[in-house]
PDB file of N, CA and C in Angstrom:
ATOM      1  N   UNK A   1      12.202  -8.047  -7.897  1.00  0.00           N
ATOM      2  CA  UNK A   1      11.160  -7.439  -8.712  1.00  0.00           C
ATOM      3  C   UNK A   1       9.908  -7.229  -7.879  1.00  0.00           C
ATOM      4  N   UNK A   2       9.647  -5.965  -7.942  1.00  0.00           N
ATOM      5  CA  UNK A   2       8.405  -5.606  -7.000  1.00  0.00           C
ATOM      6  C   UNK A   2       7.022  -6.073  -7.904  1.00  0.00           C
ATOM      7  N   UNK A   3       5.974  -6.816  -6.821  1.00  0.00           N
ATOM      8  CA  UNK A   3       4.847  -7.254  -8.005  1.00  0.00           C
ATOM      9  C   UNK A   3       3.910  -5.593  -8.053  1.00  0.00           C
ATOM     10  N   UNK A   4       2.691  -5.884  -9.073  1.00  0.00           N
ATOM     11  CA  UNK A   4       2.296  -4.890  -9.313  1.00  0.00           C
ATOM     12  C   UNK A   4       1.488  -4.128  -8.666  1.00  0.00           C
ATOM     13  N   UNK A   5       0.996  -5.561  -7.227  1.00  0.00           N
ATOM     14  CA  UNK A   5      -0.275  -4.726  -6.282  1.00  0.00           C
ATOM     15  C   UNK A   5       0.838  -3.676  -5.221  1.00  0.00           C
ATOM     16  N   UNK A   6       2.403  -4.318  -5.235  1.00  0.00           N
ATOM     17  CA  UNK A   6       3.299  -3.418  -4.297  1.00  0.00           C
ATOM     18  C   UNK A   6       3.287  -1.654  -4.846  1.00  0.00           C
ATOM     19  N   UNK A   7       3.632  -1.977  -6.456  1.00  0.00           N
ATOM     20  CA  UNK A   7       3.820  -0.538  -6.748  1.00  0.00           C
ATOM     21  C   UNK A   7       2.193   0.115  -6.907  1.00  0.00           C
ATOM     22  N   UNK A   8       1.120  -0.611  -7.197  1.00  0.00           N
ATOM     23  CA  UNK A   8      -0.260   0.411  -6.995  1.00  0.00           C
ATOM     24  C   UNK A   8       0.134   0.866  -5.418  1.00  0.00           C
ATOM     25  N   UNK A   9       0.128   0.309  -4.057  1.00  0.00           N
ATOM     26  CA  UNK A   9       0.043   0.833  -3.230  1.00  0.00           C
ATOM     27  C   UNK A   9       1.261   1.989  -3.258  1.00  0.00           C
ATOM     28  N   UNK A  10       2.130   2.238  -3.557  1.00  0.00           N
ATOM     29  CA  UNK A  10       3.290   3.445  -3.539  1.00  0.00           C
ATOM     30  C   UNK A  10       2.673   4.162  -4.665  1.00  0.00           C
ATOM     31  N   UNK A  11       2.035   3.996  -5.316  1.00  0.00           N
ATOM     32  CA  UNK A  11       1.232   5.076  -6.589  1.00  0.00           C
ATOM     33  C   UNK A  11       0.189   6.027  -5.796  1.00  0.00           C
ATOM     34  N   UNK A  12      -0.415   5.192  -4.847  1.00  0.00           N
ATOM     35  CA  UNK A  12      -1.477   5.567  -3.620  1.00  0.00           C
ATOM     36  C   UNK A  12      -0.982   6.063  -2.575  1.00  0.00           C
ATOM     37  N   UNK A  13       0.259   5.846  -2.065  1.00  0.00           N
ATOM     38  CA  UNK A  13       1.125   6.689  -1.392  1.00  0.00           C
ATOM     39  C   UNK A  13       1.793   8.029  -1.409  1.00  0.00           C
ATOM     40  N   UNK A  14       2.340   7.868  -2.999  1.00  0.00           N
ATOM     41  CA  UNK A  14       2.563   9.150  -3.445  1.00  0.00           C
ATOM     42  C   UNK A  14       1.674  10.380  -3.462  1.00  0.00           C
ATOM     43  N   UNK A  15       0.107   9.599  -3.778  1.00  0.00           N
ATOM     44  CA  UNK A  15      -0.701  10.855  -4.008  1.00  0.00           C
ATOM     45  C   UNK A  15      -1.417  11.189  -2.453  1.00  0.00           C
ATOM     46  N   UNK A  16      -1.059  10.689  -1.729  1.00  0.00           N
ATOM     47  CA  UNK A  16      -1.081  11.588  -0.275  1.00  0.00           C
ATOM     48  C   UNK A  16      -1.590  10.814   0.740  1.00  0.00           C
ATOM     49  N   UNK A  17      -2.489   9.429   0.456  1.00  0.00           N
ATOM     50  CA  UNK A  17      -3.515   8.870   0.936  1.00  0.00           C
ATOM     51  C   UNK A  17      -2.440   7.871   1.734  1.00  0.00           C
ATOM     52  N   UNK A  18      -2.798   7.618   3.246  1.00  0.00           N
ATOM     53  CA  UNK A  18      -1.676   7.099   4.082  1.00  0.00           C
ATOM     54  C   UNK A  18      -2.643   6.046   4.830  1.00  0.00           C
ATOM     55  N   UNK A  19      -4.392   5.968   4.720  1.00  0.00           N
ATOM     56  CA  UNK A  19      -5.126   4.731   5.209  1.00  0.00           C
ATOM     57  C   UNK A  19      -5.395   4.218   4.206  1.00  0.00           C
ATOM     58  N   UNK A  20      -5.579   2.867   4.347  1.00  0.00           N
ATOM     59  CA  UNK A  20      -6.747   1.960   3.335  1.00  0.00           C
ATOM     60  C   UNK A  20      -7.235   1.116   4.009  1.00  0.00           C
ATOM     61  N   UNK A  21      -8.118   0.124   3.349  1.00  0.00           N
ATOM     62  CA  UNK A  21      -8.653  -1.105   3.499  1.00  0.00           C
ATOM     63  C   UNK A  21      -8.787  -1.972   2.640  1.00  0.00           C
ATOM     64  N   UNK A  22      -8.557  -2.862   3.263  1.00  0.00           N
ATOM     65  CA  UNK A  22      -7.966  -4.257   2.558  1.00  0.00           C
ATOM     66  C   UNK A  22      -9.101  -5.209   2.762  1.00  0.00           C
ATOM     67  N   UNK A  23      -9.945  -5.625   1.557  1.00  0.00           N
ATOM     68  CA  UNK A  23     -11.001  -6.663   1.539  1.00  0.00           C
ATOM     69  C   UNK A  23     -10.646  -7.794   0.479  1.00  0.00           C
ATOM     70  N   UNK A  24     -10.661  -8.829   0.748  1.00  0.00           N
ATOM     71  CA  UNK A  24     -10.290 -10.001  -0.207  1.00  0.00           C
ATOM     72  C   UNK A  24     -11.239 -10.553   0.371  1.00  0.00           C
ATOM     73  N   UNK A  25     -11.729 -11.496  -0.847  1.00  0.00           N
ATOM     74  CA  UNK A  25     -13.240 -12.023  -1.240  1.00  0.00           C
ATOM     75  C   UNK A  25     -13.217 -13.252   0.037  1.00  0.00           C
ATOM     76  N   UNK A  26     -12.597 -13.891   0.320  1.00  0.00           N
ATOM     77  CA  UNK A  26     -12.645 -15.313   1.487  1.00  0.00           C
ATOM     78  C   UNK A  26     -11.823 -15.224   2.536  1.00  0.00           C
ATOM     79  N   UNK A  27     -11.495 -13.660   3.306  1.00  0.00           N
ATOM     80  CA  UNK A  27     -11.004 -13.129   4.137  1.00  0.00           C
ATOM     81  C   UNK A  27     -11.332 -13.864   5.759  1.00  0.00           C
ATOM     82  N   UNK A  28     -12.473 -13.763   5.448  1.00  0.00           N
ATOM     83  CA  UNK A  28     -13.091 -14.084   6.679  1.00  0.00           C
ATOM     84  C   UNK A  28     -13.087 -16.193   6.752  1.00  0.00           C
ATOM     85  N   UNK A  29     -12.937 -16.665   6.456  1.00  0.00           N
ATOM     86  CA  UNK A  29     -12.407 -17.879   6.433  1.00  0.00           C
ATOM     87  C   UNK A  29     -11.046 -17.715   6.453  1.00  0.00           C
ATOM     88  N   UNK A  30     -10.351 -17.357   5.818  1.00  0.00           N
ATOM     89  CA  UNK A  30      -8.714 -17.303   5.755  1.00  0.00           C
ATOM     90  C   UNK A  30      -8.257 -16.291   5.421  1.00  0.00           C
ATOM     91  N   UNK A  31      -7.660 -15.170   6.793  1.00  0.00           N
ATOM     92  CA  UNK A  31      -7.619 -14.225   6.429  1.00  0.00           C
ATOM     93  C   UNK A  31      -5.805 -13.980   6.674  1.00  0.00           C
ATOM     94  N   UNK A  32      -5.054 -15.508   6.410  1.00  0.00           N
ATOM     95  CA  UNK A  32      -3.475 -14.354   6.418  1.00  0.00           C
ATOM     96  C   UNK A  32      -3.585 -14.119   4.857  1.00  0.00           C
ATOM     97  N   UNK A  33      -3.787 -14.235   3.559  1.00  0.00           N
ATOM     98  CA  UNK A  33      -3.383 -12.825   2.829  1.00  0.00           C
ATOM     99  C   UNK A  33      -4.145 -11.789   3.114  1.00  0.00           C
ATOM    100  N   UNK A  34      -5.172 -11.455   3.333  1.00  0.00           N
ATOM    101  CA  UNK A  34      -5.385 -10.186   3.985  1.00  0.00           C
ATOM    102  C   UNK A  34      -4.194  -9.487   4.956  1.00  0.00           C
ATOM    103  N   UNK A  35      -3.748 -10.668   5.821  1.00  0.00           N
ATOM    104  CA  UNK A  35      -3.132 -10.300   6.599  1.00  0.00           C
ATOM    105  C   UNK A  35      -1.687  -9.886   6.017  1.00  0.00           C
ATOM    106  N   UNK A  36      -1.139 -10.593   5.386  1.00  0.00           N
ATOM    107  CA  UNK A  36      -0.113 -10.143   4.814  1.00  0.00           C
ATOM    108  C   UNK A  36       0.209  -8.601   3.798  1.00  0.00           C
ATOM    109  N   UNK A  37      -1.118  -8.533   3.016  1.00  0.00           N
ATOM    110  CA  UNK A  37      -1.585  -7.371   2.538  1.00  0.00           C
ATOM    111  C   UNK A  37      -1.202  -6.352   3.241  1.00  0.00           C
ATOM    112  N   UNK A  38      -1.759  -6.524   4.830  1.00  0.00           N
ATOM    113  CA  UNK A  38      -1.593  -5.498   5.652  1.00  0.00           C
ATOM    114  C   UNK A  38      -0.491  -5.019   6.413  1.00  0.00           C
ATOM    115  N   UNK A  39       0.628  -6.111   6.165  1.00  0.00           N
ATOM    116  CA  UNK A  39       1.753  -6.420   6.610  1.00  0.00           C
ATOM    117  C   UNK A  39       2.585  -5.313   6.002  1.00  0.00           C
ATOM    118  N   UNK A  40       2.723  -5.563   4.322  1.00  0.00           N
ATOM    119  CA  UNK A  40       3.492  -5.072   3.219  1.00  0.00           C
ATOM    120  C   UNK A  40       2.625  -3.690   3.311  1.00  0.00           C
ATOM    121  N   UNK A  41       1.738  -3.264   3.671  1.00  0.00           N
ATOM    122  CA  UNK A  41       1.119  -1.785   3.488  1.00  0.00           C
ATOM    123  C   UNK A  41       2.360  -1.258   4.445  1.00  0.00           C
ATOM    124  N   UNK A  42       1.705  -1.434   5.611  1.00  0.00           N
ATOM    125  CA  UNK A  42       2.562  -0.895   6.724  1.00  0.00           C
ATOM    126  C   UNK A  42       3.638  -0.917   6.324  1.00  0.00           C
ATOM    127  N   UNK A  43       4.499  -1.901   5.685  1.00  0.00           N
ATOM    128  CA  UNK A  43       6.105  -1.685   5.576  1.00  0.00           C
ATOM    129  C   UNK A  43       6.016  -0.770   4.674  1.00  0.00           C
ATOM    130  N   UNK A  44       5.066  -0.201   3.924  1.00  0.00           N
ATOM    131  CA  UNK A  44       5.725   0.589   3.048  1.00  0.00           C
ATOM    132  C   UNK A  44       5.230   1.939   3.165  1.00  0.00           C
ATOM    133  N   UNK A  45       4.195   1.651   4.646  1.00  0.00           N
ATOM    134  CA  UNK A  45       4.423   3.950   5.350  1.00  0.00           C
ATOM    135  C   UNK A  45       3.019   3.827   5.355  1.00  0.00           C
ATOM    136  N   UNK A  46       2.045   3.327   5.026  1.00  0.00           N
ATOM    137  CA  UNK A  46       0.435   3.407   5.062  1.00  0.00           C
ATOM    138  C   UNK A  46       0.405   3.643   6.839  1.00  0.00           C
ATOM    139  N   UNK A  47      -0.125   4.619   7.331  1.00  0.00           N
ATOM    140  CA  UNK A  47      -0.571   4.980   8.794  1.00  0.00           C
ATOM    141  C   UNK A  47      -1.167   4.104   9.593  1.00  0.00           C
ATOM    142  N   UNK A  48      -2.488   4.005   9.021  1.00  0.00           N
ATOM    143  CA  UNK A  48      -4.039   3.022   9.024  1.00  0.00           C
ATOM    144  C   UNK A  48      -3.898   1.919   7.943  1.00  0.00           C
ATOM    145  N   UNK A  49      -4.015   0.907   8.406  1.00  0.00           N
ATOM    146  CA  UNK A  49      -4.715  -0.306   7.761  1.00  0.00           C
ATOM    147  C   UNK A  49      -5.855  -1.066   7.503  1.00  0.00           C
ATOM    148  N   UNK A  50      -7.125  -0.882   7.703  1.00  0.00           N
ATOM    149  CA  UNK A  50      -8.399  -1.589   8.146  1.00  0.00           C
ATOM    150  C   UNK A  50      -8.103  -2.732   7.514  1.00  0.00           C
ATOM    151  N   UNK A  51      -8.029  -3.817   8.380  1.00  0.00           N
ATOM    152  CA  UNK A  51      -8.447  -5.468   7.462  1.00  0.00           C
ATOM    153  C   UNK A  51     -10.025  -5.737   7.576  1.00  0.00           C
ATOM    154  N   UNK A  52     -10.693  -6.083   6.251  1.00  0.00           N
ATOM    155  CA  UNK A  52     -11.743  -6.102   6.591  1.00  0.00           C
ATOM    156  C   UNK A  52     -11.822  -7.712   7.683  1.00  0.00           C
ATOM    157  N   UNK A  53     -10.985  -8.507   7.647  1.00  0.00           N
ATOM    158  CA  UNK A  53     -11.562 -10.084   8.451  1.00  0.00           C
ATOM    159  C   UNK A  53     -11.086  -9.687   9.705  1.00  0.00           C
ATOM    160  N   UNK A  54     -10.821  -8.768  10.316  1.00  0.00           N
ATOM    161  CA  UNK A  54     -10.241  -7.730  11.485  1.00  0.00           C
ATOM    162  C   UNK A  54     -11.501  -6.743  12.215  1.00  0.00           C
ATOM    163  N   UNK A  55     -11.619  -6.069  11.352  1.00  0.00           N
ATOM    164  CA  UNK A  55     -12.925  -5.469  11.535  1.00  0.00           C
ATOM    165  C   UNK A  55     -14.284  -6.010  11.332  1.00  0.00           C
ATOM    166  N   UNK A  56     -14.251  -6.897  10.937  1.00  0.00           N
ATOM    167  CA  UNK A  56     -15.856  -7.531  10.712  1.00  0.00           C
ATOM    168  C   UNK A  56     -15.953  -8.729  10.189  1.00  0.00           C
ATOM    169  N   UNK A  57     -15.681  -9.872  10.640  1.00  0.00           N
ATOM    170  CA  UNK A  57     -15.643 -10.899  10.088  1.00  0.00           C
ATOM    171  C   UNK A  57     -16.558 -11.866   9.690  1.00  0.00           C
ATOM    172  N   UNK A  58     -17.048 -11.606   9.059  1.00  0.00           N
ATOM    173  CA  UNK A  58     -18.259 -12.155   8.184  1.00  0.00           C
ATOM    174  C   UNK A  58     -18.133 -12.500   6.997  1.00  0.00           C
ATOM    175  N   UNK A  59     -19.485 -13.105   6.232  1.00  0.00           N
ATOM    176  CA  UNK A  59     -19.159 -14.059   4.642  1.00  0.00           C
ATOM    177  C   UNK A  59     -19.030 -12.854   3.786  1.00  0.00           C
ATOM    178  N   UNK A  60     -20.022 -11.866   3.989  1.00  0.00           N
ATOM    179  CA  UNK A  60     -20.595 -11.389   2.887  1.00  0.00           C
ATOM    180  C   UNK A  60     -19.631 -10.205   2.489  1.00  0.00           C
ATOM    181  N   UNK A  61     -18.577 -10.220   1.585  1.00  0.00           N
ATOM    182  CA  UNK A  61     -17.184  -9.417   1.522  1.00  0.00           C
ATOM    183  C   UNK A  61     -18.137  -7.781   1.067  1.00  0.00           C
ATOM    184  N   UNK A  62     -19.205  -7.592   0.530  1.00  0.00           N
ATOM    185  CA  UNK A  62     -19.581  -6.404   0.064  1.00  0.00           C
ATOM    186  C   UNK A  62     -19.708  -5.605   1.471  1.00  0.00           C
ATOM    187  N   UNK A  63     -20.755  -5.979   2.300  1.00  0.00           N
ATOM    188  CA  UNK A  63     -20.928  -5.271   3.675  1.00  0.00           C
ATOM    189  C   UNK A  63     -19.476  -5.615   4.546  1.00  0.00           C
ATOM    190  N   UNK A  64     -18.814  -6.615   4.175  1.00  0.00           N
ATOM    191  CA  UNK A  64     -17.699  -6.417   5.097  1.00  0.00           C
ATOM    192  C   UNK A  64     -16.352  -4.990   4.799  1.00  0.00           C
ATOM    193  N   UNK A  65     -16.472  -5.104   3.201  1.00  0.00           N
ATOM    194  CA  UNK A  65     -15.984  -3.695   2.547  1.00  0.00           C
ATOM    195  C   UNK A  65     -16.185  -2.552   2.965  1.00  0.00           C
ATOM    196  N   UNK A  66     -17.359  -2.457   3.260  1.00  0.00           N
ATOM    197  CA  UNK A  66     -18.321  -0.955   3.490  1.00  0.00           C
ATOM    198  C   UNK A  66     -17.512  -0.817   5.188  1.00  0.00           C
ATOM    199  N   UNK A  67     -17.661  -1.830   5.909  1.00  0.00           N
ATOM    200  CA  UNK A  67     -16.883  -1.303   7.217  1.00  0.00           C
ATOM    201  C   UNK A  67     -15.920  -1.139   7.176  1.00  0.00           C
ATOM    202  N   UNK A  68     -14.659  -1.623   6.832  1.00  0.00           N
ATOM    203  CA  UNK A  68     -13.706  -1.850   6.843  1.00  0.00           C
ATOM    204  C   UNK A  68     -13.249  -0.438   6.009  1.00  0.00           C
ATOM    205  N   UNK A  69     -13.935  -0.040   4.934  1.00  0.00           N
ATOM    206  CA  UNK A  69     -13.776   1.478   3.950  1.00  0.00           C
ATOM    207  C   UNK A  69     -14.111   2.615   5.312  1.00  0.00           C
ATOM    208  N   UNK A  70     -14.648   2.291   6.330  1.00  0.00           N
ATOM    209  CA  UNK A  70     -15.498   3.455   6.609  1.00  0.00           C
ATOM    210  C   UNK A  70     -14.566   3.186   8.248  1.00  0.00           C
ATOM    211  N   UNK A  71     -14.145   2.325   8.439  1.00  0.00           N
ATOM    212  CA  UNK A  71     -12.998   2.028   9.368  1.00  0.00           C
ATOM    213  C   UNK A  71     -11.949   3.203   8.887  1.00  0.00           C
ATOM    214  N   UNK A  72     -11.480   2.558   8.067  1.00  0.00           N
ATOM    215  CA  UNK A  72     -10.122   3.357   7.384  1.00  0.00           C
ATOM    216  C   UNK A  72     -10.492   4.562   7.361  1.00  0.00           C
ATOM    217  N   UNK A  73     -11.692   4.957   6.975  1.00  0.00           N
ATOM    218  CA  UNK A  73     -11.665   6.779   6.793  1.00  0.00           C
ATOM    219  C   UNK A  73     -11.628   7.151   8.162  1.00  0.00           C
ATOM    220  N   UNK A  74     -12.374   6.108   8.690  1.00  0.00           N
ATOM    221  CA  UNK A  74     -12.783   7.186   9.776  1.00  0.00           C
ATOM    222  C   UNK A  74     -11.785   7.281  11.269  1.00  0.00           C
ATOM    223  N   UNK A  75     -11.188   5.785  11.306  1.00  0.00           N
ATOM    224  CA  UNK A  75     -10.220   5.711  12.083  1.00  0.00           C
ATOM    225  C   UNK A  75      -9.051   6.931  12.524  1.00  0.00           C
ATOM    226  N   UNK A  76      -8.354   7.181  11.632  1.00  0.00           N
ATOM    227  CA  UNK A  76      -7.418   8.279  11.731  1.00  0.00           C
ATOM    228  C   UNK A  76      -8.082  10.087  12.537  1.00  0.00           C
ATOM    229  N   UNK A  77      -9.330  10.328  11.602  1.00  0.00           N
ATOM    230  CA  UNK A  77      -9.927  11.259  12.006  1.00  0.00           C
ATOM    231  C   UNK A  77     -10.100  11.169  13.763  1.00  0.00           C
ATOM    232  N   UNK A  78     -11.109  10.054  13.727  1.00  0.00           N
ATOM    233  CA  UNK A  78     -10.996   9.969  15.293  1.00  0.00           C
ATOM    234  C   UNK A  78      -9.760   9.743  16.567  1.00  0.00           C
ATOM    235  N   UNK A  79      -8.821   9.624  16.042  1.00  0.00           N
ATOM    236  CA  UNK A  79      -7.466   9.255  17.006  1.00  0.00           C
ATOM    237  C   UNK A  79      -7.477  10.854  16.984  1.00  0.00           C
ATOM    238  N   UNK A  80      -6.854  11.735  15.856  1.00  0.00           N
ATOM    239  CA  UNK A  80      -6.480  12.981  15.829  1.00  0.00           C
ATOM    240  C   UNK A  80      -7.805  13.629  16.697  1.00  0.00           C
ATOM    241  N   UNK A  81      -9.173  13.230  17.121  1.00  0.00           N
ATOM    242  CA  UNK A  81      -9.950  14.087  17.805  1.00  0.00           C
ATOM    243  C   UNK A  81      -9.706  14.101  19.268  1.00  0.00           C
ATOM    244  N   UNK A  82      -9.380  12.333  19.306  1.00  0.00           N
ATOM    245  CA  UNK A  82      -8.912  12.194  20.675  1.00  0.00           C
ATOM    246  C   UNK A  82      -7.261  12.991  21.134  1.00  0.00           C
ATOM    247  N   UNK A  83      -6.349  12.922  20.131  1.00  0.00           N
ATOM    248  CA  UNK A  83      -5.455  13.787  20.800  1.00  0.00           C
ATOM    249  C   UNK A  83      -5.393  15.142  21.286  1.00  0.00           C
ATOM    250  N   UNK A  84      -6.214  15.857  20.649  1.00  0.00           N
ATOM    251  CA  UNK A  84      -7.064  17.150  20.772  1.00  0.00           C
ATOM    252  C   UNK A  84      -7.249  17.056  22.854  1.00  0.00           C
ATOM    253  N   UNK A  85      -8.685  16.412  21.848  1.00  0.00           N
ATOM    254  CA  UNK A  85      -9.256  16.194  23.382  1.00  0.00           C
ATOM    255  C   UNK A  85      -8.655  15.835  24.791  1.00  0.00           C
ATOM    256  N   UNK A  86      -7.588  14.574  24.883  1.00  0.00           N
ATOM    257  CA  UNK A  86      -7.279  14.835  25.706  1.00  0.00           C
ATOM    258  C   UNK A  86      -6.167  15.420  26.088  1.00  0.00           C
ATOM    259  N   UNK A  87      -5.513  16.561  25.305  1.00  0.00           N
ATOM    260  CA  UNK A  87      -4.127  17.566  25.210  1.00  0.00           C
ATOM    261  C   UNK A  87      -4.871  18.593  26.024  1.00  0.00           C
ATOM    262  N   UNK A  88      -6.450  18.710  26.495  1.00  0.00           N
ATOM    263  CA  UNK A  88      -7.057  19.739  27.097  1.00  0.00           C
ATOM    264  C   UNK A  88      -6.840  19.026  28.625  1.00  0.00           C
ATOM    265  N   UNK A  89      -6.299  17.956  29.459  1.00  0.00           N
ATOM    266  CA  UNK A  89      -6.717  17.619  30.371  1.00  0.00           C
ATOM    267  C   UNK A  89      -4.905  17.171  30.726  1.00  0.00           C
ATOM    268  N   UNK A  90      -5.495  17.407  32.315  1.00  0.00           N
ATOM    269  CA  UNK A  90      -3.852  17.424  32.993  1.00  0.00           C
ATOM    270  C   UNK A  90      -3.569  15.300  32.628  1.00  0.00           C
ATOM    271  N   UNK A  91      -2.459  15.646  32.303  1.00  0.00           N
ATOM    272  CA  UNK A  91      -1.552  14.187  31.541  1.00  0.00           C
ATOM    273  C   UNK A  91      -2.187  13.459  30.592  1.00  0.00           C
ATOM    274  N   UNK A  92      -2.995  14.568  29.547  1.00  0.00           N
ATOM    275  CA  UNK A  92      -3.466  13.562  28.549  1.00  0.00           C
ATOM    276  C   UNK A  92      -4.191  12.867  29.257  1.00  0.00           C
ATOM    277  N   UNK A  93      -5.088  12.901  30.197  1.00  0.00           N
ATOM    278  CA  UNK A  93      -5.973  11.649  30.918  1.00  0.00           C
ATOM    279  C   UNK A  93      -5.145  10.391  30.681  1.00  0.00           C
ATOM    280  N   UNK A  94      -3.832  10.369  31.147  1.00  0.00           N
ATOM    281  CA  UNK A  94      -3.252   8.711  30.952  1.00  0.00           C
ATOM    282  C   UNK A  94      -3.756   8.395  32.696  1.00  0.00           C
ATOM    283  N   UNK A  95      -4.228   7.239  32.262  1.00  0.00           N
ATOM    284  CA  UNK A  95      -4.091   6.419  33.990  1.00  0.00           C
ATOM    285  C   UNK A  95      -6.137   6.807  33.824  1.00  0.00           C
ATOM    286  N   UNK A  96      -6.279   7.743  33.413  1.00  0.00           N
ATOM    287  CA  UNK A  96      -8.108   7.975  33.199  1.00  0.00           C
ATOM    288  C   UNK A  96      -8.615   7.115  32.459  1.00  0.00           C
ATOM    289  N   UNK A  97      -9.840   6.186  33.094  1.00  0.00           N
ATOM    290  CA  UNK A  97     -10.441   5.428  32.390  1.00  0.00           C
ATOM    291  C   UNK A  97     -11.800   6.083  31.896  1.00  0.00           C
ATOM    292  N   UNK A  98     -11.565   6.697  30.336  1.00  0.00           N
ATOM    293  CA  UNK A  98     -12.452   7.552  29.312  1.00  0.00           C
ATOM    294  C   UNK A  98     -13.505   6.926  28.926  1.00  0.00           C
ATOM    295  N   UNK A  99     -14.792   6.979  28.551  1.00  0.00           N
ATOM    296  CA  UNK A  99     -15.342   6.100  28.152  1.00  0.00           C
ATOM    297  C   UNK A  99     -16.476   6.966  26.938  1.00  0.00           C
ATOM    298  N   UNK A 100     -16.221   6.356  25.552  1.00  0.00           N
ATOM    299  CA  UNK A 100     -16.980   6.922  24.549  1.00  0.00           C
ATOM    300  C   UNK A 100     -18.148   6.085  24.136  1.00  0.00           C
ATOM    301  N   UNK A 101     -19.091   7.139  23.463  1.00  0.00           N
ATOM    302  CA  UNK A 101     -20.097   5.643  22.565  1.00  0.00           C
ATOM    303  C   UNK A 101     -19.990   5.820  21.266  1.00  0.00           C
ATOM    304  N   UNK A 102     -20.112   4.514  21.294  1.00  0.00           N
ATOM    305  CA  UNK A 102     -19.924   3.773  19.766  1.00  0.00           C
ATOM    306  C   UNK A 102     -21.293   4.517  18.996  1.00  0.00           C
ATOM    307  N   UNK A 103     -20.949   4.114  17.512  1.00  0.00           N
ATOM    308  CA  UNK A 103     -22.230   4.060  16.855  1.00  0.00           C
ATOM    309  C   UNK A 103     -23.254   2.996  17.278  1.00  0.00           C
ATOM    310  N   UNK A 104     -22.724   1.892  17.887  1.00  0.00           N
ATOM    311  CA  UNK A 104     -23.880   0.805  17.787  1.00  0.00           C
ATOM    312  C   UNK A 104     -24.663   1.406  19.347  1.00  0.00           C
ATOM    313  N   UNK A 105     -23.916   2.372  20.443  1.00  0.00           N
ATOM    314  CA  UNK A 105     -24.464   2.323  21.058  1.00  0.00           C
ATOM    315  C   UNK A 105     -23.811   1.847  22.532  1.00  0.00           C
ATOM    316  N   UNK A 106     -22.839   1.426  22.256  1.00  0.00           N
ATOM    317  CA  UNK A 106     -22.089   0.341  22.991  1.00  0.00           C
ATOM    318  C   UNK A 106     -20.783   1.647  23.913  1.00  0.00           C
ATOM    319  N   UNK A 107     -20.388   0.974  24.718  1.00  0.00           N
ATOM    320  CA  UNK A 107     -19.081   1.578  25.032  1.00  0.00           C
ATOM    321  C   UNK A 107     -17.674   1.393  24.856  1.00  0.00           C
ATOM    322  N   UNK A 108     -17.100   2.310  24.772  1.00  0.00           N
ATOM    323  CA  UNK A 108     -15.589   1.681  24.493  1.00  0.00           C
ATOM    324  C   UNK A 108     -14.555   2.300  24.808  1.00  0.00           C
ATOM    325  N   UNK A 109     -13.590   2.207  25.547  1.00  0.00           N
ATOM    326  CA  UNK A 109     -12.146   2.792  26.606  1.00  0.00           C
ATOM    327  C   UNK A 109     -11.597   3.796  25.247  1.00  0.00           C
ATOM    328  N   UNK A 110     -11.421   4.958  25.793  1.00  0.00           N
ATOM    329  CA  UNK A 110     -10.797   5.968  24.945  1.00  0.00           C
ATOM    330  C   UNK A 110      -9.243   5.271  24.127  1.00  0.00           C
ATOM    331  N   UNK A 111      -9.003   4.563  24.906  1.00  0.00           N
ATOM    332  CA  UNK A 111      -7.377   4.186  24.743  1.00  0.00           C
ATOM    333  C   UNK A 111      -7.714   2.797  23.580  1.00  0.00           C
ATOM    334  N   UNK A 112      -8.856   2.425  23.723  1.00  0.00           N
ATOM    335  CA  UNK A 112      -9.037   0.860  22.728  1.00  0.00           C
ATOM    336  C   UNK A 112      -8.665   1.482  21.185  1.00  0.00           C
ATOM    337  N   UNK A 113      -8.577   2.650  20.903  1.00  0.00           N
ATOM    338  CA  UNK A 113      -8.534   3.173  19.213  1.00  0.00           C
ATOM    339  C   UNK A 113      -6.833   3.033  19.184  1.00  0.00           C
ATOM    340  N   UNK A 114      -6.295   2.934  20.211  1.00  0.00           N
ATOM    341  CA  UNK A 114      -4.399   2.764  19.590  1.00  0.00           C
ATOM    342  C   UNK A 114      -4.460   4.401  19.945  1.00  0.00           C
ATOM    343  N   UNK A 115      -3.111   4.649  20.278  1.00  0.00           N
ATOM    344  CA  UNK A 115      -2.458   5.526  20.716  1.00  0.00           C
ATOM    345  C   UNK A 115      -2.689   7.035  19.866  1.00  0.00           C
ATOM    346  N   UNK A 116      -3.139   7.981  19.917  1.00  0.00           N
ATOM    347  CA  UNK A 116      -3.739   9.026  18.949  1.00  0.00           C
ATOM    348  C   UNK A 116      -2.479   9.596  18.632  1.00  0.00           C
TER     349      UNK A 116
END
């Protein structure tokens, strides 16, 4: 018997949406059900996963939501920019060490986002 948070996520599947994010209230202290959450997404075809105790591990689950929501949207978009981008350059720049900036400002290896 499938429980009921299994079939909301295949209700959310069906209607086209293939990222989410996963915030549970005491994540960030103990985050395998989050983790497991994210486990059973993936097995069941979700693309993107954002965990919020993954992405931002902190107390405060409201601002940890907001990243972890804005992870998930935005994650996918940006892989698909990078495949773009580097489909313009001889071998996909593999073996090229790329270097983008973050929002905070910071740097980060083209290749750290997972495989586009």
């Amino acid at each position: 018997m499938k429980s009921s948070f299994v079939i909301d996520l295949q209700r959310v599947l069906r209607k086209g949406i293939t990222s989410i994010a996963v915030v549970l209230m005491h994540s960030y202290m103990y985050k395998n059900h989050e983790d497991r959450v994210g486990e059973i997404a993936q097995e069941l075809g979700f693309k993107h996963v954002s965990l919020s105790s993954s992405v931002i591990p902190m107390v405060k689950a409201v601002p940890r939501g907001f990243t972890a929501c804005s992870d998930a949207y935005l994650t996918p978009h940006i892989k698909n920019y990078l495949k773009g981008f580097s489909s313009g350059f001889k071998n996909n720049l593999k073996g090229v060490n790329v270097l983008f900036m973050q929002s905070d400002g910071g740097l980060t290896q083209m290749n750290s986002m997972g495989p586009p």
